[in-house]
C-alpha atoms as a PDB file:
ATOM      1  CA  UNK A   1     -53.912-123.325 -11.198  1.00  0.00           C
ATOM      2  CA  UNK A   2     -57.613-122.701 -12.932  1.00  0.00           C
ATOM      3  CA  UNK A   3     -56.883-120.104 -14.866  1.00  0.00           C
ATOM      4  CA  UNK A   4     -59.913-117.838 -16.179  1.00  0.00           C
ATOM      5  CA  UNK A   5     -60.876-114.611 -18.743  1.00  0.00           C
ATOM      6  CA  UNK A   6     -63.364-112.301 -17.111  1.00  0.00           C
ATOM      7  CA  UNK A   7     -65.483-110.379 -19.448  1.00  0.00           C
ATOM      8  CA  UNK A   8     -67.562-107.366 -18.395  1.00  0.00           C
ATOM      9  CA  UNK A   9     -68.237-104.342 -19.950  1.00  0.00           C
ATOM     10  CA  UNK A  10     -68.023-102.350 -16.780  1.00  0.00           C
ATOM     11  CA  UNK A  11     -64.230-102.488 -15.247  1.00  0.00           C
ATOM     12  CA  UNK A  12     -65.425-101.641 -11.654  1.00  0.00           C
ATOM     13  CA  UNK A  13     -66.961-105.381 -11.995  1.00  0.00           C
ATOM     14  CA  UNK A  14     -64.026-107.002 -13.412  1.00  0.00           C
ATOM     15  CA  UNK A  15     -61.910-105.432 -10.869  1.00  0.00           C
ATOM     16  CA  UNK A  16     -64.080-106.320  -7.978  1.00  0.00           C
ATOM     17  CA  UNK A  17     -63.905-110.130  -9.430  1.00  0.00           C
ATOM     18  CA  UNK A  18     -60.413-109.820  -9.539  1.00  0.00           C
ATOM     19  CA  UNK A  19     -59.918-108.733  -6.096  1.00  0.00           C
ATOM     20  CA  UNK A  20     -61.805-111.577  -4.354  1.00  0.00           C
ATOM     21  CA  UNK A  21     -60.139-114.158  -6.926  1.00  0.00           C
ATOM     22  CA  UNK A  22     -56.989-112.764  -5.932  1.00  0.00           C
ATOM     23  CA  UNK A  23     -57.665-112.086  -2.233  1.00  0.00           C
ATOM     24  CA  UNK A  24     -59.076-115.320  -1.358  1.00  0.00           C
ATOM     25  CA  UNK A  25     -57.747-118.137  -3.178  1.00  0.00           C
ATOM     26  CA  UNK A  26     -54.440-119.012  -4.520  1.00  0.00           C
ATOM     27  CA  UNK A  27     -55.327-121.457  -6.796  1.00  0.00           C
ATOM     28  CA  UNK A  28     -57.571-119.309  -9.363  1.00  0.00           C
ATOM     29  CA  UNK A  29     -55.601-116.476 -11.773  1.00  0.00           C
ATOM     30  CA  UNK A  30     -57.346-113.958 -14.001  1.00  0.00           C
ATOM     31  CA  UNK A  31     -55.291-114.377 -17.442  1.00  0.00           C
ATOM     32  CA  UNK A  32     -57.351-111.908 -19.171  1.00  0.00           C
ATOM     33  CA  UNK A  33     -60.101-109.450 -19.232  1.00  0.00           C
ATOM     34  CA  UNK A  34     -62.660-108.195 -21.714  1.00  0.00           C
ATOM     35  CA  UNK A  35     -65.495-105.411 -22.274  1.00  0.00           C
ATOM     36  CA  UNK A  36     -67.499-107.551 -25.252  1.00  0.00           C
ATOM     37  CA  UNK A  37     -67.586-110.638 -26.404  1.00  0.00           C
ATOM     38  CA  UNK A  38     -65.960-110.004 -29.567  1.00  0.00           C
ATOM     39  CA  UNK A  39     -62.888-109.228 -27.403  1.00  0.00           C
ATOM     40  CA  UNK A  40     -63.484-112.495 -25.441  1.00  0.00           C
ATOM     41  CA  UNK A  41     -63.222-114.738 -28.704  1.00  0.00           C
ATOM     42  CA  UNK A  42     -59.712-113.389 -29.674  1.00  0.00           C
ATOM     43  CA  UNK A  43     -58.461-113.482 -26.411  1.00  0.00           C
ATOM     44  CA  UNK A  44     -59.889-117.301 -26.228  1.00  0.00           C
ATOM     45  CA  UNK A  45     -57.595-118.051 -29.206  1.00  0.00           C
ATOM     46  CA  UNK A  46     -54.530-116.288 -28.554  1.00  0.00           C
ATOM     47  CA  UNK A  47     -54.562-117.814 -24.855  1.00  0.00           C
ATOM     48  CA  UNK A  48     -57.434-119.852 -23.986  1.00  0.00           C
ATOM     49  CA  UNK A  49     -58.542-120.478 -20.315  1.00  0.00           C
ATOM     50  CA  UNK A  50     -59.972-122.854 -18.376  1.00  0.00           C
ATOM     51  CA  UNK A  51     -63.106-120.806 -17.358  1.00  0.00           C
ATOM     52  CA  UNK A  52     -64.699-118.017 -18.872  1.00  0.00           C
ATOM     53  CA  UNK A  53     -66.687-115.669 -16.663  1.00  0.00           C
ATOM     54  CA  UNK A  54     -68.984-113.781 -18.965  1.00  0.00           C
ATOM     55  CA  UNK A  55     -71.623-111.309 -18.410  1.00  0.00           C
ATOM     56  CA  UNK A  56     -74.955-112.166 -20.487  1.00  0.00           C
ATOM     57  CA  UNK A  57     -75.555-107.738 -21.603  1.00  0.00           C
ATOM     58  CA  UNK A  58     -72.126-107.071 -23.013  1.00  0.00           C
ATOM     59  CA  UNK A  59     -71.978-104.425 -26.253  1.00  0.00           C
ATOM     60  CA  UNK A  60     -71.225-106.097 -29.787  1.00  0.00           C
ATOM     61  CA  UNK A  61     -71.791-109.591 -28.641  1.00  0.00           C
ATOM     62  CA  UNK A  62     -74.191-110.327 -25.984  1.00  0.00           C
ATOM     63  CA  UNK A  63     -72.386-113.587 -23.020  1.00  0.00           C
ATOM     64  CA  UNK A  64     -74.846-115.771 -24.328  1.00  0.00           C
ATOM     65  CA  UNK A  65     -73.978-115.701 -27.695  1.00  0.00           C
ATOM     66  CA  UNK A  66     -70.047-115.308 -26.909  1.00  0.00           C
ATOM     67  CA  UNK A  67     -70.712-118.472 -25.237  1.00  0.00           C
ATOM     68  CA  UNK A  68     -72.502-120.460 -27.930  1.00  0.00           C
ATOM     69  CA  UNK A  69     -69.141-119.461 -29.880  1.00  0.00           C
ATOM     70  CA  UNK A  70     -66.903-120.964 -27.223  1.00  0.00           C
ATOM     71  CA  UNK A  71     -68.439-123.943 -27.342  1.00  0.00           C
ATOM     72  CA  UNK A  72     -68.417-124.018 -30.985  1.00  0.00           C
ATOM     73  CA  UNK A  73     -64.509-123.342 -30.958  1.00  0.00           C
ATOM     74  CA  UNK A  74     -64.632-126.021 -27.904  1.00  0.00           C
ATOM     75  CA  UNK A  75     -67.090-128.208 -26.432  1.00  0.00           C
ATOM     76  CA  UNK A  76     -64.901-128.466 -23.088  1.00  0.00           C
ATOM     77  CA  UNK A  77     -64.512-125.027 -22.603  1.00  0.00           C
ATOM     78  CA  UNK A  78     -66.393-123.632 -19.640  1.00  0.00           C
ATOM     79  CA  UNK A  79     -68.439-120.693 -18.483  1.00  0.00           C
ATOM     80  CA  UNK A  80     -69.816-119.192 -16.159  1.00  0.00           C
ATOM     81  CA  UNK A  81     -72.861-116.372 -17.136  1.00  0.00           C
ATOM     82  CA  UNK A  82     -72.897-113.158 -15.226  1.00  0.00           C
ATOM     83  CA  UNK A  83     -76.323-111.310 -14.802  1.00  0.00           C
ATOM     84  CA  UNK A  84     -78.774-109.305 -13.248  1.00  0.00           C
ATOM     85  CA  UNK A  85     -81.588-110.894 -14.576  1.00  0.00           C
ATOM     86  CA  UNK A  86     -83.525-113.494 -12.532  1.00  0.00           C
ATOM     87  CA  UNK A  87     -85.111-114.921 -15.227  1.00  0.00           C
ATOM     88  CA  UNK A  88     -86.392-118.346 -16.379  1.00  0.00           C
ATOM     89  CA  UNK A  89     -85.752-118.093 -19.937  1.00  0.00           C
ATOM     90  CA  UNK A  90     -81.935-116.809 -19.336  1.00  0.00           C
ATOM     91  CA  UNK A  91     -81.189-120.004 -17.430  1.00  0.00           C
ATOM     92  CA  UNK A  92     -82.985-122.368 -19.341  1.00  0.00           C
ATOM     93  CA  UNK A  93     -81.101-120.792 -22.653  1.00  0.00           C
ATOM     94  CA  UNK A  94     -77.672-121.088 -20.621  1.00  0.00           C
ATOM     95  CA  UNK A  95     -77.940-124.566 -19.745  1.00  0.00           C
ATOM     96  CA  UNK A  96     -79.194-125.692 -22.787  1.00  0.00           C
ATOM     97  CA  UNK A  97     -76.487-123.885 -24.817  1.00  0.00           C
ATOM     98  CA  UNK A  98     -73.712-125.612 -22.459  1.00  0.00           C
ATOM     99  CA  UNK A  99     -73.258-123.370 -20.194  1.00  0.00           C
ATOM    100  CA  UNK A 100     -72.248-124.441 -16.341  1.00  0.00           C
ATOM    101  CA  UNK A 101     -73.319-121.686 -14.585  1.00  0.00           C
ATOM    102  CA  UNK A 102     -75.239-119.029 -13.822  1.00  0.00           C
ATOM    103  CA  UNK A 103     -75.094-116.397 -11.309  1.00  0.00           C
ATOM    104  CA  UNK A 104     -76.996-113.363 -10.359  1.00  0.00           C
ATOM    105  CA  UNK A 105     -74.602-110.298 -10.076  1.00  0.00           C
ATOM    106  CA  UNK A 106     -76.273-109.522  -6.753  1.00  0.00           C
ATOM    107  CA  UNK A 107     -74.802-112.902  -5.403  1.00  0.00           C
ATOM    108  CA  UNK A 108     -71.837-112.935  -7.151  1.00  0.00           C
ATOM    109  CA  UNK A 109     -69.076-111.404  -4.424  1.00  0.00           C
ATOM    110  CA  UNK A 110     -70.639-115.391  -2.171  1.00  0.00           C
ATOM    111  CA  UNK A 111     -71.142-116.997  -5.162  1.00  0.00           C
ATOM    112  CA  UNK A 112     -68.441-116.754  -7.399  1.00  0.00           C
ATOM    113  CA  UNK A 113     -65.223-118.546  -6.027  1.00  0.00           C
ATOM    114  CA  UNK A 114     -67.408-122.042  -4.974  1.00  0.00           C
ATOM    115  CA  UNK A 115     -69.153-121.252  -8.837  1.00  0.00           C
ATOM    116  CA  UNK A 116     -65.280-121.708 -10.624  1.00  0.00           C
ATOM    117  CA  UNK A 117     -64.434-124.390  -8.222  1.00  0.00           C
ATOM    118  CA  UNK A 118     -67.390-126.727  -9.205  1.00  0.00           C
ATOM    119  CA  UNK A 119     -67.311-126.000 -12.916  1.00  0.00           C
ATOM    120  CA  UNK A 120     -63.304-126.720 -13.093  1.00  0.00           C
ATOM    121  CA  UNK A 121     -64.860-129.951 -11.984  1.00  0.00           C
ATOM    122  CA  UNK A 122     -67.212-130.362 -14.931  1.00  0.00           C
ATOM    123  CA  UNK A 123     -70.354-129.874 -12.333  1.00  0.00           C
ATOM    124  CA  UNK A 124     -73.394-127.193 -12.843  1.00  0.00           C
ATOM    125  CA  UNK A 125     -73.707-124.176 -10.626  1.00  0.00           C
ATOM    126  CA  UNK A 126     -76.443-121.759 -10.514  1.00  0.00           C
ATOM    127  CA  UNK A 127     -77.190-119.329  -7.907  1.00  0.00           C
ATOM    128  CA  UNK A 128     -79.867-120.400  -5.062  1.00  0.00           C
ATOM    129  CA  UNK A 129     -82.597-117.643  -6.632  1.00  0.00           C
ATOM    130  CA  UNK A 130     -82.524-119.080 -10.189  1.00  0.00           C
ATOM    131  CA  UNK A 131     -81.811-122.312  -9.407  1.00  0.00           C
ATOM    132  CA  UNK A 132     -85.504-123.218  -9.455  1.00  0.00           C
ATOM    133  CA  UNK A 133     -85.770-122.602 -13.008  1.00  0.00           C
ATOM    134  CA  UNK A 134     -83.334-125.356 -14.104  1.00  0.00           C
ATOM    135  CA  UNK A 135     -83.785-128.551 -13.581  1.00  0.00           C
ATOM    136  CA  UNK A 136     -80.138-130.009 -12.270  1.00  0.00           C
ATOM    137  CA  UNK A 137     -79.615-132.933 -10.487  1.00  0.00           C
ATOM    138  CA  UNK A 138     -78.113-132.930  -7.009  1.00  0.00           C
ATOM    139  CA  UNK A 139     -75.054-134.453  -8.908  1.00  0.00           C
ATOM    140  CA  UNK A 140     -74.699-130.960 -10.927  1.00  0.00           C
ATOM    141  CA  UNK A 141     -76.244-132.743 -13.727  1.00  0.00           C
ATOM    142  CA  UNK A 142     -78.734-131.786 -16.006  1.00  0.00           C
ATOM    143  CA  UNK A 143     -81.831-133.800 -16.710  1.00  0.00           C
ATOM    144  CA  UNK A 144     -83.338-133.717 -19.921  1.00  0.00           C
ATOM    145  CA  UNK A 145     -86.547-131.487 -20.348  1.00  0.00           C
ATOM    146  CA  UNK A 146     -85.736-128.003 -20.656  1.00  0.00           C
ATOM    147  CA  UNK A 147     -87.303-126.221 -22.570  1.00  0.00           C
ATOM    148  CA  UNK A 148     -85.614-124.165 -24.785  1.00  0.00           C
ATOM    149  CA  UNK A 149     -85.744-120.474 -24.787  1.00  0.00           C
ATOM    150  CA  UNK A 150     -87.923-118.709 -27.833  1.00  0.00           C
ATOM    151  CA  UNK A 151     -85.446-116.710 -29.050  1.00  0.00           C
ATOM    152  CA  UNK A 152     -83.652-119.976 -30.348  1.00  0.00           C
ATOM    153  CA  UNK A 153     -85.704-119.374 -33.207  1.00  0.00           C
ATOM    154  CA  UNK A 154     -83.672-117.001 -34.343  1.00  0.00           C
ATOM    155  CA  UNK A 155     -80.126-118.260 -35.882  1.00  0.00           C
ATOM    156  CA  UNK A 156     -76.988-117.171 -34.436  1.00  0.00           C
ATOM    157  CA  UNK A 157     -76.503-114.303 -37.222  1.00  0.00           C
ATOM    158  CA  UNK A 158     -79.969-113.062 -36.861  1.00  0.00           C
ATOM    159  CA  UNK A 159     -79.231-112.747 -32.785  1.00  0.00           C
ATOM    160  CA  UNK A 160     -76.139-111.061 -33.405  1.00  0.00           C
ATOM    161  CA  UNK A 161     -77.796-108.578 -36.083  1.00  0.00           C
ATOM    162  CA  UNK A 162     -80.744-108.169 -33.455  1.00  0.00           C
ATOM    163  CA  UNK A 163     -78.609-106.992 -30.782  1.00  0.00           C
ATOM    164  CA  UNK A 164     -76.361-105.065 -33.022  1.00  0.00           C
ATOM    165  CA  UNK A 165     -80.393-103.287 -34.145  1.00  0.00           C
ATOM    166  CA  UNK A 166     -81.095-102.957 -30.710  1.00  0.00           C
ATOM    167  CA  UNK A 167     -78.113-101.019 -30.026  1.00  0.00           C
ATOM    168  CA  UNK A 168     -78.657 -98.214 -32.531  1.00  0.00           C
ATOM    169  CA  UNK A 169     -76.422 -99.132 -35.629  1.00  0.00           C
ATOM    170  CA  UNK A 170     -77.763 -99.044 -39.287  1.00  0.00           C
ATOM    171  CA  UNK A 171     -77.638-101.377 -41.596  1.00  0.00           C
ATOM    172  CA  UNK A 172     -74.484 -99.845 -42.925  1.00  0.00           C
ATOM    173  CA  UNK A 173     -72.652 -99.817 -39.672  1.00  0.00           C
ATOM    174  CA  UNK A 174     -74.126-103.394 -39.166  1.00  0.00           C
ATOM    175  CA  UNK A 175     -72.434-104.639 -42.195  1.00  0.00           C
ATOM    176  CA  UNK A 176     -69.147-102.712 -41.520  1.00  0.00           C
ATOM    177  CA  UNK A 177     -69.061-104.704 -37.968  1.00  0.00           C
ATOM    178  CA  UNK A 178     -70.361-108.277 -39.211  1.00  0.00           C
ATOM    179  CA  UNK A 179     -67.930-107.788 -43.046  1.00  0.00           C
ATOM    180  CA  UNK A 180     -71.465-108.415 -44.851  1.00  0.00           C
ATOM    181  CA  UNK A 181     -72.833-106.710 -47.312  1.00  0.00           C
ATOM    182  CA  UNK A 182     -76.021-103.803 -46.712  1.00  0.00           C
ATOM    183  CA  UNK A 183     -78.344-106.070 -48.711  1.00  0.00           C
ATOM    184  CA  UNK A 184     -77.392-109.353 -46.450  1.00  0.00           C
ATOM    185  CA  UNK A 185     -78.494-107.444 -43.439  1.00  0.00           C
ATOM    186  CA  UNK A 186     -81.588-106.387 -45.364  1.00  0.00           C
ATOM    187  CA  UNK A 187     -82.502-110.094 -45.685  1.00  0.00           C
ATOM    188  CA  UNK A 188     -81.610-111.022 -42.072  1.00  0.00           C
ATOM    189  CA  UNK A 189     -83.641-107.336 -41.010  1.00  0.00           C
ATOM    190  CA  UNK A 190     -86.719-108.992 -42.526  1.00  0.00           C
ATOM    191  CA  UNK A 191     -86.187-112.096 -41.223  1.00  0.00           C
ATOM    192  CA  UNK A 192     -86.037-111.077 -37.579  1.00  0.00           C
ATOM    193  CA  UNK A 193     -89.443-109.204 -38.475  1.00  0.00           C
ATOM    194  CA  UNK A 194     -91.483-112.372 -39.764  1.00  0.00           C
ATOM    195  CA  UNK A 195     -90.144-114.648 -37.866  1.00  0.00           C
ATOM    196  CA  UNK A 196     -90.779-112.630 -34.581  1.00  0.00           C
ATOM    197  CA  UNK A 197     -94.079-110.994 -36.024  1.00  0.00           C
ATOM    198  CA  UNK A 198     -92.664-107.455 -35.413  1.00  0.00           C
ATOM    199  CA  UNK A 199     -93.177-104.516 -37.619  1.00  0.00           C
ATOM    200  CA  UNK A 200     -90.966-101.476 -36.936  1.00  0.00           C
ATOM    201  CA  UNK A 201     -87.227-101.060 -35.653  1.00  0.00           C
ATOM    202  CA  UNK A 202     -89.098-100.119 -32.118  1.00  0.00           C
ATOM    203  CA  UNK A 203     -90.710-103.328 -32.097  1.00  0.00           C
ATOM    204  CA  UNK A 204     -87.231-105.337 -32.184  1.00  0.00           C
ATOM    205  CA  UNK A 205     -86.300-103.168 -29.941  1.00  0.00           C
ATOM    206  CA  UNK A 206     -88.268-103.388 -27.436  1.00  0.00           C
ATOM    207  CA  UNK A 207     -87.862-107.384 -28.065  1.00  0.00           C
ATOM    208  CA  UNK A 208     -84.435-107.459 -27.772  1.00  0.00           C
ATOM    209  CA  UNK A 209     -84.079-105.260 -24.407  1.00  0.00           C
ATOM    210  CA  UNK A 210     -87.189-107.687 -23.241  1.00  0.00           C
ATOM    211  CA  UNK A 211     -85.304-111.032 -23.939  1.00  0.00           C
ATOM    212  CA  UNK A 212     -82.022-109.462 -22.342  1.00  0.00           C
ATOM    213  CA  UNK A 213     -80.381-109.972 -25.823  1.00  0.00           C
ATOM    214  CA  UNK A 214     -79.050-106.301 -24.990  1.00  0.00           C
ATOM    215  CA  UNK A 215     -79.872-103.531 -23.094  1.00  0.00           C
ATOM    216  CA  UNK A 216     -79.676 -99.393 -23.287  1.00  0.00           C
END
């Protein structure tokens, strides 16, 4: 049995995942489900799966950062990214993070049982659209050469402050959420500024909603 966590902050997704896993093949199970990624790391170590389905805009903690964590926990843990965005710099970030798949939420309902299948496997899967902008082998393995999306720049903290920005929260409320003190999230504030050139709150933003780090 391949046994996976959904995460999506929208339940008429994760149910609509659930009922094709559950109408159409007998060998996948949804253990557990999530609305951020935050939620998604606890669940991972109270009852880890064997494939994590995670879409890339979740609140709190954006898929591709909950998935940089999973692989920190575990390099053999797997994933699948969720998104609407057809976008270069998505995939290219996803594959080079570890990621084994990627697949466009308008594909997902044909995509998504043949996408667990050949990651339980260990092999890549991307869906047909996007799958010009990575640079797999017909083996499902990836060839060196990627290049790696700008916002690596930025360290994991500074991401996870951006998005948390980008969403609406203050300083304060940042520090409540991340247990750091106001002046630590000062620092990484102005950080994010010079090492992004930006100037105002508007500016990162605008950046993170641009670079799918979060959306409104």
């Amino acid at each position: 049995m391949i046994r996976i966590i959904l995460a999506d902050d929208h339940a008429v997704v994760r149910d609509g995942i659930r009922a094709i896993v559950e109408k159409r093949a007998q060998d996948i199970s949804v253990i557990g489900e999530a609305a951020d990624g935050r939620e998604v790391l606890r669940l991972a170590k109270e009852t880890p799966a064997d494939i994590y389905i995670l879409d890339v805009a979740m609140p709190e903690l954006n898929g591709l950062e909950t998935a940089e964590r999973l692989l920190r926990m575990n390099r053999k843990n797997r994933i699948i990214l969720l998104s609407m965005y057809d976008n270069r710099a998505f995939v290219e970030q996803a594959i080079n993070t570890g990621v084994k798949s990627y697949i466009l939420k308008e594909s997902a309902a044909d995509d998504i049982l043949h996408a667990i299948r050949e990651v339980h496997e260990g092999r890549h899967y991307l869906s047909p659209k996007v799958s010009k902008y990575a640079d797999i082998g017909v083996h499902g393995r990836k060839k060196p050469g990627i290049a790696k999306f700008d916002g690596r720049r930025l360290t994991s903290r500074e991401r996870e402050v951006l998005q948390l920005i980008s969403e609406g929260c203050c300083n304060k409320e940042i520090a409540v959420k991340l247990n750091r003190s106001v002046n630590t999230i000062h620092v990484h504030r102005n950080n994010l500024m010079q090492k992004l050139d930006l100037h105002s709150q508007a500016e990162l933003v605008r950046y993170a909603l641009k670079e799918g780090l979060s959306q409104l």
